[in-house]
Protein backbone atom coordinates (compact mmCIF):
# COMPACT_ATOMS: atom_id res chain seq x y z
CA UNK A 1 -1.26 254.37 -7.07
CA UNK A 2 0.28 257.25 -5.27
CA UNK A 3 -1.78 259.19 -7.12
CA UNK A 4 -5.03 257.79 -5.92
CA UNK A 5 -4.54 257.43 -2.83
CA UNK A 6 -3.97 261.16 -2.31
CA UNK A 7 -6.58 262.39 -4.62
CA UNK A 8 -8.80 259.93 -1.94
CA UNK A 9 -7.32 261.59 0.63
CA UNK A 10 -7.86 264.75 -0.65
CA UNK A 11 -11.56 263.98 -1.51
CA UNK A 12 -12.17 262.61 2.59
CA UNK A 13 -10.70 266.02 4.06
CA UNK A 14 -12.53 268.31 1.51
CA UNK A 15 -15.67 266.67 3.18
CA UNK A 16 -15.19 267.00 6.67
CA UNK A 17 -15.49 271.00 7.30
CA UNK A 18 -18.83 272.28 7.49
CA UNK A 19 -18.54 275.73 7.62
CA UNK A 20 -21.61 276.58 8.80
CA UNK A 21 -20.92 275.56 12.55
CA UNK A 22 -18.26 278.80 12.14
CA UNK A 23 -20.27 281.03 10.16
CA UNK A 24 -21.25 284.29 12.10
CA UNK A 25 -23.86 286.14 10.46
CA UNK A 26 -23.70 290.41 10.36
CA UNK A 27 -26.15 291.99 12.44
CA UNK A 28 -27.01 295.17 12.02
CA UNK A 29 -27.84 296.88 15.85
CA UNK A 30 -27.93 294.71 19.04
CA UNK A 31 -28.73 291.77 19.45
CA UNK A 32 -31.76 290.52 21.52
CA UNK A 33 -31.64 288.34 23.66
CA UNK A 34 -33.18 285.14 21.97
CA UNK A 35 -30.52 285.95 19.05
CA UNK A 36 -27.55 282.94 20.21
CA UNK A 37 -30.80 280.62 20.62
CA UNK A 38 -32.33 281.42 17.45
CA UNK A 39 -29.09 281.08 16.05
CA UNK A 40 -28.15 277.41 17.53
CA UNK A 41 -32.11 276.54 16.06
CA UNK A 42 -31.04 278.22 12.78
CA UNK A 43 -27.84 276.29 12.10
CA UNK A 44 -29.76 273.33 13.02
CA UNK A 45 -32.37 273.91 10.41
CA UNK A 46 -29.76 274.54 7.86
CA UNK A 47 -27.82 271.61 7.86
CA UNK A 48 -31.13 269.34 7.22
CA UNK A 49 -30.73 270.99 3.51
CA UNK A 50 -30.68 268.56 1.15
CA UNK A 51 -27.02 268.44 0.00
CA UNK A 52 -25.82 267.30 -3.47
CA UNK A 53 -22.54 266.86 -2.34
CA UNK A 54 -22.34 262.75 -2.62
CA UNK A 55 -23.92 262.73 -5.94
CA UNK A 56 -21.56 265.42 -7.60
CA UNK A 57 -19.03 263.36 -6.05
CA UNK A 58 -20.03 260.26 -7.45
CA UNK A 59 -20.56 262.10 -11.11
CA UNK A 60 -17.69 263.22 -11.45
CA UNK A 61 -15.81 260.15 -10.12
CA UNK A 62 -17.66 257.99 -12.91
CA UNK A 63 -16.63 261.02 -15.86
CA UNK A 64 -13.40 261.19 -14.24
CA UNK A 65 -12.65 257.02 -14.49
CA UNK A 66 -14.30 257.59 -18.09
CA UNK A 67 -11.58 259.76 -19.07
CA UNK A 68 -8.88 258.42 -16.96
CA UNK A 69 -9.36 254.70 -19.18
CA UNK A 70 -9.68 256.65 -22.05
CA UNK A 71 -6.31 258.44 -22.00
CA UNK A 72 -4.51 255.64 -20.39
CA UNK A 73 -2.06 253.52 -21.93
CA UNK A 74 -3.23 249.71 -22.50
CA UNK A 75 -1.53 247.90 -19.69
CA UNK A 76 -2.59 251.13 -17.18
CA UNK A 77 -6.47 251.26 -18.08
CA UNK A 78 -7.45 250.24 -14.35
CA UNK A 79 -5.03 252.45 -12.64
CA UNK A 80 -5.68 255.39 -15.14
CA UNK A 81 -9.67 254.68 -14.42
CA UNK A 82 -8.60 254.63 -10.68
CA UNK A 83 -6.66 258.26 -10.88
CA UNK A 84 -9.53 259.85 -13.22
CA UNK A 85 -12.13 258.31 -10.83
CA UNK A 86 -10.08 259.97 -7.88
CA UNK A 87 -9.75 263.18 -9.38
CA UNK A 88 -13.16 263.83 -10.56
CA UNK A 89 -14.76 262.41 -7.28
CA UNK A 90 -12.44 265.38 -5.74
CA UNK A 91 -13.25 268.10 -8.11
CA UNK A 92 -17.12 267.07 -8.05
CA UNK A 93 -17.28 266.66 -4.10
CA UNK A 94 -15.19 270.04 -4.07
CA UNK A 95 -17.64 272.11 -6.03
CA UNK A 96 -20.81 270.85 -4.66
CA UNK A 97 -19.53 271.42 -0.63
CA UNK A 98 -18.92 274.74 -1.64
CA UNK A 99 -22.47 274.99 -3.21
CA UNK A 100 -24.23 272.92 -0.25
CA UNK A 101 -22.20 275.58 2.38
CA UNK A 102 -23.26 278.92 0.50
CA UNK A 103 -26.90 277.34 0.52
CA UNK A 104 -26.87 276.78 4.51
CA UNK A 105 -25.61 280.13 5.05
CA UNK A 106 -28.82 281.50 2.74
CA UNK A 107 -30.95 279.71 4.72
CA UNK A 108 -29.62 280.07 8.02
CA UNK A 109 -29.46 284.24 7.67
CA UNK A 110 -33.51 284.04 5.93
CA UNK A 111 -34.26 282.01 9.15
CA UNK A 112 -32.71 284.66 11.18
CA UNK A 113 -34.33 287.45 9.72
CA UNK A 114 -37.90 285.39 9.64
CA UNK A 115 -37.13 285.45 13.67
CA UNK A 116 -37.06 288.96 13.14
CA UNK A 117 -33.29 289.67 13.54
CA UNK A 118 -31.51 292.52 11.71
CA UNK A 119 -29.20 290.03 9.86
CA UNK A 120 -27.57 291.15 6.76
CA UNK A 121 -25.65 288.07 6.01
């Protein structure tokens, strides 16, 4: 139970950073003066990207409570289901933040550059 209930934990704190409020893009040159605007409208724009992080999460929580039965012993199928549903649910919501963050930075730099700022990325 231990087990779980870190793996949950785990799971709720991988979830919480988005790293695109503290991503700084490179410029290359100066920067104009509607550059911190653009930027607050960019960041904006980025995090209405459809993220996938809830259903990876949810995949691999069911494959993970798959396994987790499968490998159990008898009397510890529920709690075995429980661990492999924490586990996956971690490794899937893991994996697809990291995915769903590199894709807002993409869009927020082609935003920028669309606004005609030098940004490199």
């Amino acid at each position: 139970m231990r087990v779980v209930l870190c793996c949950m934990a785990g799971l709720f704190l991988a979830g919480c950073g988005d790293t695109i409020d503290s991503f700084e893009p490179v410029v290359d040159g100066y920067k104009s003066p509607a550059y911190n605007q653009d930027l607050a409208q960019c960041r904006e724009l980025s995090k209405q990207a459809n993220s996938v992080v809830d259903e990876q999460a949810k995949a691999g929580a069911i494959v993970g409570a798959i396994f987790g039965a499968a490998i159990a012993k008898d009397g510890e199928r529920a709690e075995g289901a429980a661990a492999g549903a924490a586990v996956g649910a971690l490794e899937g919501g893991a994996s697809a933040a990291e995915d769903a963050n590199a894709r807002k930075e993409r869009i927020l730099v082609s935003c920028m550059q669309r606004r005609g700022h030098n940004v490199l990325g």
